[in-house]
Every structure is written in structure tokens, then in C-alpha cells.
C-alpha atoms as a PDB file:
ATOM      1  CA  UNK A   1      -2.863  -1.865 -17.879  1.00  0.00           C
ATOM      2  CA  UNK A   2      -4.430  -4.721 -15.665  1.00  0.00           C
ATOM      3  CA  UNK A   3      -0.548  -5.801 -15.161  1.00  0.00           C
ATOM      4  CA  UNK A   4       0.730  -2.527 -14.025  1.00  0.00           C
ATOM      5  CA  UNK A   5      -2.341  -1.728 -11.633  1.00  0.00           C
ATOM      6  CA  UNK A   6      -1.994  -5.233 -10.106  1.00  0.00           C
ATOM      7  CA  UNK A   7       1.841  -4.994  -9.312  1.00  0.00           C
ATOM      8  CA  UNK A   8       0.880  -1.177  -7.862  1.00  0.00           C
ATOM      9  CA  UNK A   9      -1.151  -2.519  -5.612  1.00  0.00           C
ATOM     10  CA  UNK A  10       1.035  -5.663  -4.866  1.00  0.00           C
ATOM     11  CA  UNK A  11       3.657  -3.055  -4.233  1.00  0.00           C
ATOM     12  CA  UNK A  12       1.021  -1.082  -1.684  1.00  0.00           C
ATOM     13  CA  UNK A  13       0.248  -4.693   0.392  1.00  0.00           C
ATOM     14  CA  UNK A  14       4.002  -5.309   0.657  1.00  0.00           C
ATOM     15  CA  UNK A  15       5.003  -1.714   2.001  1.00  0.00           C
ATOM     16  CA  UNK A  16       2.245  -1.805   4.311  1.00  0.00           C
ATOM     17  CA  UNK A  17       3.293  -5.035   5.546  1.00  0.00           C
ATOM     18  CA  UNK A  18       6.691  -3.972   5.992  1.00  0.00           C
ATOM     19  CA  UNK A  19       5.679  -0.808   7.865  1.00  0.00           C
ATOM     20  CA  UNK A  20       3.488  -3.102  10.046  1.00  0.00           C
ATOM     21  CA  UNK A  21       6.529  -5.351  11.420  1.00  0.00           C
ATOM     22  CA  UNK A  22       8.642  -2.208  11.951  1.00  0.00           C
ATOM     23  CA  UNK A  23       5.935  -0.965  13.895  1.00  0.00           C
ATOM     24  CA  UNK A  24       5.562  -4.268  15.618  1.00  0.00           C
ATOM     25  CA  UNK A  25       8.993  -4.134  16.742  1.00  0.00           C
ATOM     26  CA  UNK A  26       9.360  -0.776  17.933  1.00  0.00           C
ATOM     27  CA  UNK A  27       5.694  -1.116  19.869  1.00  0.00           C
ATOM     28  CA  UNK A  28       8.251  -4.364  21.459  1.00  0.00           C
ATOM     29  CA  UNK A  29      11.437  -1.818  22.595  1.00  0.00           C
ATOM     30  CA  UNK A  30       8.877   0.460  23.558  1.00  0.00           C
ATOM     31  CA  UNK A  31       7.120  -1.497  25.746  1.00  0.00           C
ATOM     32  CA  UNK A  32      10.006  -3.179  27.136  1.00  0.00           C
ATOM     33  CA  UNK A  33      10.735   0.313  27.999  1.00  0.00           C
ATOM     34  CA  UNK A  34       7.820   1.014  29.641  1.00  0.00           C
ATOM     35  CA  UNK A  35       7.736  -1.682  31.824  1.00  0.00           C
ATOM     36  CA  UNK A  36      11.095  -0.151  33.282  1.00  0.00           C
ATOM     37  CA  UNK A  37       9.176   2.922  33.858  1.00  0.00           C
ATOM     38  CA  UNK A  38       5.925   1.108  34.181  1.00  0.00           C
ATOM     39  CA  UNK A  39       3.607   4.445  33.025  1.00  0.00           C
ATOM     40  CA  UNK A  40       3.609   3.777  29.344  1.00  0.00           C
ATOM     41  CA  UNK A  41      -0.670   4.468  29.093  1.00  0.00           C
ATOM     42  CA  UNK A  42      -1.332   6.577  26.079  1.00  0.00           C
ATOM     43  CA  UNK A  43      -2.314   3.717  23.932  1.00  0.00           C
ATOM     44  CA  UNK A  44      -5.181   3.230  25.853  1.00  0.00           C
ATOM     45  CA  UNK A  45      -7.983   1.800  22.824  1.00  0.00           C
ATOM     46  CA  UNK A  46      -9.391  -1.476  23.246  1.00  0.00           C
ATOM     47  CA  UNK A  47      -8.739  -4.515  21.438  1.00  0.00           C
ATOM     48  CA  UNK A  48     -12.001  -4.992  20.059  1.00  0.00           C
ATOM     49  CA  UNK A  49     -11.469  -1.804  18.386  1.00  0.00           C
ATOM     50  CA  UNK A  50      -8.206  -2.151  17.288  1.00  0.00           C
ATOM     51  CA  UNK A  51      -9.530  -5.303  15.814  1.00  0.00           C
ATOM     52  CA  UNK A  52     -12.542  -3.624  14.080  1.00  0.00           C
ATOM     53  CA  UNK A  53     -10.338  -0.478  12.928  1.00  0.00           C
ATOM     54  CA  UNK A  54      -7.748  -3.619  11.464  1.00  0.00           C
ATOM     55  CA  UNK A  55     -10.805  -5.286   9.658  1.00  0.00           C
ATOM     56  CA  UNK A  56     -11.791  -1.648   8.100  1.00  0.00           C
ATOM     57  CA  UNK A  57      -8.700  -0.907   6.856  1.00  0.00           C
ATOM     58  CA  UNK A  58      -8.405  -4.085   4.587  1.00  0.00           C
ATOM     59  CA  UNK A  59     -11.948  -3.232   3.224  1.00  0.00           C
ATOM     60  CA  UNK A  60     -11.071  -0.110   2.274  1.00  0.00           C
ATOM     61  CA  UNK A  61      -7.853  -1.670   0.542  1.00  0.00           C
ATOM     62  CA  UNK A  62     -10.456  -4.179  -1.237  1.00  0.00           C
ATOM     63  CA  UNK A  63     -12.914  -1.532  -2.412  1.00  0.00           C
ATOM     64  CA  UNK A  64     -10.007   0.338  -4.091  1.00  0.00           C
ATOM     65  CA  UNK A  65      -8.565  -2.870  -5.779  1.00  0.00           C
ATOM     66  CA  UNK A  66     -12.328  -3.172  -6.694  1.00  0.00           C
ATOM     67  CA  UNK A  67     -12.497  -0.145  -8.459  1.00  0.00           C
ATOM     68  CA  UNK A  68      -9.929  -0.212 -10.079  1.00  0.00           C
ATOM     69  CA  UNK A  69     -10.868  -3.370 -11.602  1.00  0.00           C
ATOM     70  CA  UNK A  70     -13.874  -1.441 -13.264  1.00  0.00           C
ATOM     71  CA  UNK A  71     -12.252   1.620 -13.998  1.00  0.00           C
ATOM     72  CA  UNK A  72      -9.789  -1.068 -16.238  1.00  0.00           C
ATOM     73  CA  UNK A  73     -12.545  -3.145 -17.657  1.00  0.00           C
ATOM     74  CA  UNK A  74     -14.259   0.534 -18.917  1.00  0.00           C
ATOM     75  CA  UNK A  75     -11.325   1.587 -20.094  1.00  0.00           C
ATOM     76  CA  UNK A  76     -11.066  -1.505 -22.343  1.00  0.00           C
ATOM     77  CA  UNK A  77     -11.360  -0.397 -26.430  1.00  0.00           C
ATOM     78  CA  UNK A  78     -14.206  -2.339 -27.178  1.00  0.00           C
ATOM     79  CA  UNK A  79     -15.832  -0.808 -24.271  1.00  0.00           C
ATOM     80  CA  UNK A  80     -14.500   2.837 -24.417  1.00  0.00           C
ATOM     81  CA  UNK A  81     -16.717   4.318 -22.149  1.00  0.00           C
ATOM     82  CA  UNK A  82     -13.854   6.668 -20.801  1.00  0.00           C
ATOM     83  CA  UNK A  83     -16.045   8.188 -17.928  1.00  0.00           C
ATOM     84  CA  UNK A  84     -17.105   5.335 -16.144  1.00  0.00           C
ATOM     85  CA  UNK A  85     -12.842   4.568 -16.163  1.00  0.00           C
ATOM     86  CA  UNK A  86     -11.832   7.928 -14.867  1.00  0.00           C
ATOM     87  CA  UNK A  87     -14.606   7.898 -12.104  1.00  0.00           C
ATOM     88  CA  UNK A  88     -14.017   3.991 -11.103  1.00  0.00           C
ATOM     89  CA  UNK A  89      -9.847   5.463 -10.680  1.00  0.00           C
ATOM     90  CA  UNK A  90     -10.940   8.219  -8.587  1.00  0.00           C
ATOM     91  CA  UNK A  91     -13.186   6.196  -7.096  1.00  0.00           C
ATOM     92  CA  UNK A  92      -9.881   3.741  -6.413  1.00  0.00           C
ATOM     93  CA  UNK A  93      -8.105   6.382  -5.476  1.00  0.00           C
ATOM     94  CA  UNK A  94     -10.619   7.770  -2.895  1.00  0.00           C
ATOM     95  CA  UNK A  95     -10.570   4.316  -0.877  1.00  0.00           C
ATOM     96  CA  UNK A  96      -6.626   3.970  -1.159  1.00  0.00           C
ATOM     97  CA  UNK A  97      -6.366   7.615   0.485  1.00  0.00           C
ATOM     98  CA  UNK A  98      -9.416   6.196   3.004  1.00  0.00           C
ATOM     99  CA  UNK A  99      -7.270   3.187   3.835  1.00  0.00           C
ATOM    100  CA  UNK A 100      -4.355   5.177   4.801  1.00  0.00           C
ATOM    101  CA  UNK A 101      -5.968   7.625   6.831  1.00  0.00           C
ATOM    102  CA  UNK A 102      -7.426   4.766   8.893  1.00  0.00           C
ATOM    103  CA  UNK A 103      -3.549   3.226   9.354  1.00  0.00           C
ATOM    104  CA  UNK A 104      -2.689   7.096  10.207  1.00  0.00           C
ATOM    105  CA  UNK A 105      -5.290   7.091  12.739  1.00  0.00           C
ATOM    106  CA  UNK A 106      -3.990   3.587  13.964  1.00  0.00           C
ATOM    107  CA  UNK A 107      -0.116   4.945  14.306  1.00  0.00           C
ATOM    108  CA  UNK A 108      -1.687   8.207  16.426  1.00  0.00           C
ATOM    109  CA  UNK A 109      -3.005   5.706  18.675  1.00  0.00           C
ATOM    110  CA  UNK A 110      -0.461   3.884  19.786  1.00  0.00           C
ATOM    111  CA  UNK A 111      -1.022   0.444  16.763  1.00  0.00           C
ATOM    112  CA  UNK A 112      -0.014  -0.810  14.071  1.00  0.00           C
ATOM    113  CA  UNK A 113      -1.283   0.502  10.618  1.00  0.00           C
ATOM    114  CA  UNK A 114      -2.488  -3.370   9.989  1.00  0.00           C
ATOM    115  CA  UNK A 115      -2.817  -6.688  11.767  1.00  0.00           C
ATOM    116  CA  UNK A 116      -0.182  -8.284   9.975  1.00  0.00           C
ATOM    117  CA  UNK A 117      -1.851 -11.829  11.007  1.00  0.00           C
ATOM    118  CA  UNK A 118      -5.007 -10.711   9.019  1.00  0.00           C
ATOM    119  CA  UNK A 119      -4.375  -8.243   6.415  1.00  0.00           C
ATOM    120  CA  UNK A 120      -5.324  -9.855   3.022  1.00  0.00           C
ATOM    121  CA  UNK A 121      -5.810  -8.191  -0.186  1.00  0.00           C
ATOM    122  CA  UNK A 122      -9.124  -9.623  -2.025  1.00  0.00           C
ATOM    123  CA  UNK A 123      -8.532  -9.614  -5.610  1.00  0.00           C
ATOM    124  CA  UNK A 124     -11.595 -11.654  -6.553  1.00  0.00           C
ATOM    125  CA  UNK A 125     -13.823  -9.131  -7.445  1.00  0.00           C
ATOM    126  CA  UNK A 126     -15.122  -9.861 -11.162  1.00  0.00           C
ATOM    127  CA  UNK A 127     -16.382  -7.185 -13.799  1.00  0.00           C
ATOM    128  CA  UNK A 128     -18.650  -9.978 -16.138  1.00  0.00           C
ATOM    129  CA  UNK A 129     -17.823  -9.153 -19.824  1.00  0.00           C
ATOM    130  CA  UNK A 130     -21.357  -7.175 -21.155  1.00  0.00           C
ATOM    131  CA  UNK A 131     -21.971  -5.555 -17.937  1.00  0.00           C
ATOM    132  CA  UNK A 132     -23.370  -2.050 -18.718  1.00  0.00           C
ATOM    133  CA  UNK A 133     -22.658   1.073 -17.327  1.00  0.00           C
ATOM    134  CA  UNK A 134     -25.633   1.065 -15.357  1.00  0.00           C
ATOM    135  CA  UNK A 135     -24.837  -2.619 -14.442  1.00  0.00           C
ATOM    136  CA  UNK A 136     -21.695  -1.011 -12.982  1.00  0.00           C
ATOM    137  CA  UNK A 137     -22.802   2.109 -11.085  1.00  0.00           C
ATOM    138  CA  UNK A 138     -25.102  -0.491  -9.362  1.00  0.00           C
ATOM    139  CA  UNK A 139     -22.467  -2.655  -8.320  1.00  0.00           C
ATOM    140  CA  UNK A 140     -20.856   0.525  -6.747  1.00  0.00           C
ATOM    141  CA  UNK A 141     -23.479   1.953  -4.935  1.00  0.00           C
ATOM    142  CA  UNK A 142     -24.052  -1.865  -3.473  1.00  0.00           C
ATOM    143  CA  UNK A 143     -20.116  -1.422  -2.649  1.00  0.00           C
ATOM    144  CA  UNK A 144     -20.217   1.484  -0.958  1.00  0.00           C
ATOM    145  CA  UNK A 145     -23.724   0.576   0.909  1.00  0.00           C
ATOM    146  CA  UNK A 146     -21.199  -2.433   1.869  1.00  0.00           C
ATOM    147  CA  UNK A 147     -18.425  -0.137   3.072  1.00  0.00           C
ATOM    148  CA  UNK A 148     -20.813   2.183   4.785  1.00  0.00           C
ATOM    149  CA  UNK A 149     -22.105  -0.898   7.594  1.00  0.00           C
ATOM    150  CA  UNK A 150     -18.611  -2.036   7.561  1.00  0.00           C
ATOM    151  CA  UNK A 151     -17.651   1.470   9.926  1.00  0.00           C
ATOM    152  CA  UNK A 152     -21.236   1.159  11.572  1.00  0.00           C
ATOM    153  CA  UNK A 153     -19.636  -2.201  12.629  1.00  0.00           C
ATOM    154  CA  UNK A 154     -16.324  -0.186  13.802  1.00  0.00           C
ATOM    155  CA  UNK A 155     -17.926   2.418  15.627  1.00  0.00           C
ATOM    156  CA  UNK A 156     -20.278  -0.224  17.802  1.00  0.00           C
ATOM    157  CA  UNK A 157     -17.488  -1.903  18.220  1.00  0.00           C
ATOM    158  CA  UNK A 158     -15.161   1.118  19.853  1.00  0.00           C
ATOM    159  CA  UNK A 159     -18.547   2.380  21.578  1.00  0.00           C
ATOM    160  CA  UNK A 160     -18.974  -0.970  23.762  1.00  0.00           C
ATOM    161  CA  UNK A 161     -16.426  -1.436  26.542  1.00  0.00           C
ATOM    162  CA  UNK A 162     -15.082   1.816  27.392  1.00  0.00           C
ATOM    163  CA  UNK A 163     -16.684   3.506  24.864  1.00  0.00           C
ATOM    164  CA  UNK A 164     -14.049   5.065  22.188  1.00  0.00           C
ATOM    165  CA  UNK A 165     -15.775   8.061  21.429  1.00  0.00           C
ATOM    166  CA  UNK A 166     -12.529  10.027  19.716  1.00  0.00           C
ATOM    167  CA  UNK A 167     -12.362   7.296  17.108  1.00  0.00           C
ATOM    168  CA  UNK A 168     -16.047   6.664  16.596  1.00  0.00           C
ATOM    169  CA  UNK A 169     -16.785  10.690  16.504  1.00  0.00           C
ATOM    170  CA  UNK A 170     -14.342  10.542  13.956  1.00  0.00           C
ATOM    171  CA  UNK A 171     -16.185   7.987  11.790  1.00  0.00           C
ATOM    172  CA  UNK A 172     -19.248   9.360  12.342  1.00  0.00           C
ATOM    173  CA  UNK A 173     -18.361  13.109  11.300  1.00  0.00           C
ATOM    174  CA  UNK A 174     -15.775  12.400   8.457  1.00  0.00           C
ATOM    175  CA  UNK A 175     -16.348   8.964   6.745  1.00  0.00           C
ATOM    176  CA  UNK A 176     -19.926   8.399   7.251  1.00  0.00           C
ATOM    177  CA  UNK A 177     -20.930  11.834   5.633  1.00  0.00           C
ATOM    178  CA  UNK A 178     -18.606  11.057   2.516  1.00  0.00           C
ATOM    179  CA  UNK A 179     -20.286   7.532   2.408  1.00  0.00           C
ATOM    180  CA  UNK A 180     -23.803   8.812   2.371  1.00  0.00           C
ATOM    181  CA  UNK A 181     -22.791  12.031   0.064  1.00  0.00           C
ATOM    182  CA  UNK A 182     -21.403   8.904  -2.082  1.00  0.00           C
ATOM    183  CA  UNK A 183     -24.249   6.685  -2.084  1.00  0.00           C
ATOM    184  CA  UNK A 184     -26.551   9.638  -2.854  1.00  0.00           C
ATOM    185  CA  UNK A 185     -24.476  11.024  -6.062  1.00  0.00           C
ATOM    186  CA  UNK A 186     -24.207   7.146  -7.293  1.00  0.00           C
ATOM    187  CA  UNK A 187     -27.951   6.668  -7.245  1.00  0.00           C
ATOM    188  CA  UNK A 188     -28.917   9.662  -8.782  1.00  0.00           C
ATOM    189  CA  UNK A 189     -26.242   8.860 -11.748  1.00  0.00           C
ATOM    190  CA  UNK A 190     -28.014   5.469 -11.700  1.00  0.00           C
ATOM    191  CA  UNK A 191     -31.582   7.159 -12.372  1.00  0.00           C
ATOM    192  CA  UNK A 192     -30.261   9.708 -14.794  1.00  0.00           C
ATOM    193  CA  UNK A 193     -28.846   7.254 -16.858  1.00  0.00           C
ATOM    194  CA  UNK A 194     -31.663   5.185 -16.773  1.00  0.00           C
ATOM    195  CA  UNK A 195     -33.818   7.895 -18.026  1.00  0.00           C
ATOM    196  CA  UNK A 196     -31.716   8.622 -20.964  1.00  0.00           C
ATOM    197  CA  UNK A 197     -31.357   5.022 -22.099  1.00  0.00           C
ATOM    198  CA  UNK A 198     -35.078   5.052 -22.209  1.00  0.00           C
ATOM    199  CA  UNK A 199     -35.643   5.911 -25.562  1.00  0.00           C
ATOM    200  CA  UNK A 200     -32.024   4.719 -27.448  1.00  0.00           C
ATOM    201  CA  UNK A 201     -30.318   2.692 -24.860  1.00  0.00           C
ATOM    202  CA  UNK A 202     -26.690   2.557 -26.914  1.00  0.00           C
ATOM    203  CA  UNK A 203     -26.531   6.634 -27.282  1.00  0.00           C
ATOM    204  CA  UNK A 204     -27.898   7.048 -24.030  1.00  0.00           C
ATOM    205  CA  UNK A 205     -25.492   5.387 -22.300  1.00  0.00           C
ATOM    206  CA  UNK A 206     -22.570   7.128 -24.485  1.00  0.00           C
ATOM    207  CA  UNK A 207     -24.293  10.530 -24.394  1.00  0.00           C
ATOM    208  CA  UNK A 208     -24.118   9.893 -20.329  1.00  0.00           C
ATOM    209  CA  UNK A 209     -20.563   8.420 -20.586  1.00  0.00           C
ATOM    210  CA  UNK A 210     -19.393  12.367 -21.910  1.00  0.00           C
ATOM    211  CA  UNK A 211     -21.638  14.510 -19.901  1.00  0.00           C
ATOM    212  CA  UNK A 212     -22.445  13.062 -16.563  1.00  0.00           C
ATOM    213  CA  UNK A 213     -19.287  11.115 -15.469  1.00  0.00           C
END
């Protein structure tokens, strides 16, 4: 399992690389171009935000390798808690679609989906054998509080300058309501399950494992 999920996402970094340097290069001809014609302005976003919008992207890349990392160590038979590993893969899942969205956005604009200079998959991220369910619903919702300053940080960064107000109006109204809506649903799973561990901690945390996740 741990094999297959890290050669997926191997395979993800390398396409995205490779989609990066053909962008490069046809951002080159283009340019060339429009020197010719010398009105070539649509990508008109600063580099501070390009930067910042660069910098999201890999974090969202992270969080999903992140996740899946827990969903796997859940999903392990001495664990078997088969809930927390189908909502740590969504959860995966969720940030790879977030990830690509941002390089979408990037493309629209004129960039490249990644600074290939940069871009760095983090596959250090650690699920300690004996961590608990709860254990690992707090390590999400400190992961997504993470993720959620990370596009504060893009969207002060695109409002300085020149103030790019289509990109942070589009952080604001799409990813920062998912982020809270996230954060929100995590810690009320975290005090559920804390209230029905209470008594039996074991069956509480299996009864939760079936019913809540």
C-alpha cells in the first residue's frame, strides 16, 4: 500500500514538473513573440504573488502526501480503524484536487503551474506507531489551521503592490470557507470522540471509527 501511494505521488511531482518546463518554454516563444509585437500584457500578476501562489501550491501537494500517510497507517491491520483511512484518503484527495486548481488558476494567468526551481515534495511527515484516533484528528485540524494562514499569507501577498484582488477574492470566497467549514467539522469530531472514550476508551474509539467517520 505505502509503495503504491508513494510511486502515485512520485508519478504526480514528475508530471507536474514536466508540464512546468513545457510551460516554461512556450511562456519563452511567446514572449519572444511579443516583443515583435511588443503588446503581450495579459499576464499582468505580480511576482510576489506568483511567488506566494508557487509556495501554496507545494503545501497543498504536502498536506495531501500527509494524509495519505494517515489514511495508510489507519488502514494498517493491527490498527483497523477503517474510518479514520477512508476520511484521511478523501482528505488526500481533497488537497490533490486543491493543488491543481491553484496550478489551473496559475495557467489562466499567464504562469507556470509550479516554480520548477522550488517545487519540492515533503515526505517527512511521521504517523508515531500508538497514535490514537484522536491523536490523529488533532494532528489534522493543526494541518489544516497550518494550510489555512498559508493562503492568508497568499492573499497579503497579491493585495500589496497592485493589489490582486481577482486572485485574492478567489481565496477568500472559495478556499478559505472550505478551510474554516474543515477546521470546524474536525474539531467537533475531536470533541465527540472524546466524549465517547470517556467511559470505555477502546469501544469508544471503535464505536466512533463506524458511526462518525
Amino acid at each position: 500500500m505505502m509503495k503504491s501511494i508513494f510511486f502515485g505521488v512520485v508519478a504526480i511531482a514528475v508530471a507536474i514538473m514536466s508540464l512546468s518546463q513545457d510551460t516554461v518554454h512556450a511562456q519563452q516563444q511567446t514572449g519572444e513573440a511579443a516583443t515583435v509585437e511588443g503588446d503581450y500584457k495579459w499576464d499582468n500578476i505580480e511576482n510576489k504573488c506568483v511567488k506566494a501562489l508557487h509556495k501554496q501550491i507545494n503545501e497543498e501537494f504536502n498536506a495531501a502526501i500527509a494524509y495519505l500517510t494517515m489514511g495508510s497507517y489507519y488502514r494498517q491491520e493491527k490498527i483497523n480503524l477503517i474510518g479514520f483511512s477512508d476520511f484521511f484518503f478523501k482528505a488526500a484527495a481533497e488537497e490533490r484536487e486543491h493543488g491543481i486548481k491553484l496550478m489551473e488558476y496559475a495557467l489562466m494567468r499567464g504562469k507556470g503551474p509550479v516554480d520548477k526551481d522550488s517545487f519540492s515534495l515533503d515526505y517527512s511527515f511521521k504517523v508515531e506507531p500508538g497514535t490514537d484516533g484522536e491523536a490523529g484528528l488533532k494532528m489534522a485540524l493543526a494541518k489544516e489551521e497550518f494550510v489555512t494562514n498559508s493562503i492568508r499569507g497568499v492573499i497579503k501577498a497579491c493585495e500589496a503592490g497592485t493589489n490582486d484582488y481577482h486572485l485574492a477574492d478567489y481565496l477568500t470566497g472559495e478556499y478559505l470557507e472550505e478551510q474554516h467549514k474543515g477546521q470546524r467539522e474536525l474539531a467537533e469530531k475531536i470533541a465527540t470522540l472524546n466524549k465517547m472514550k470517556k467511559s470505555a476508551p477502546s469501544l469508544g474509539e471503535y464505536l466512533f471509527d463506524r458511526t462518525h467517520m
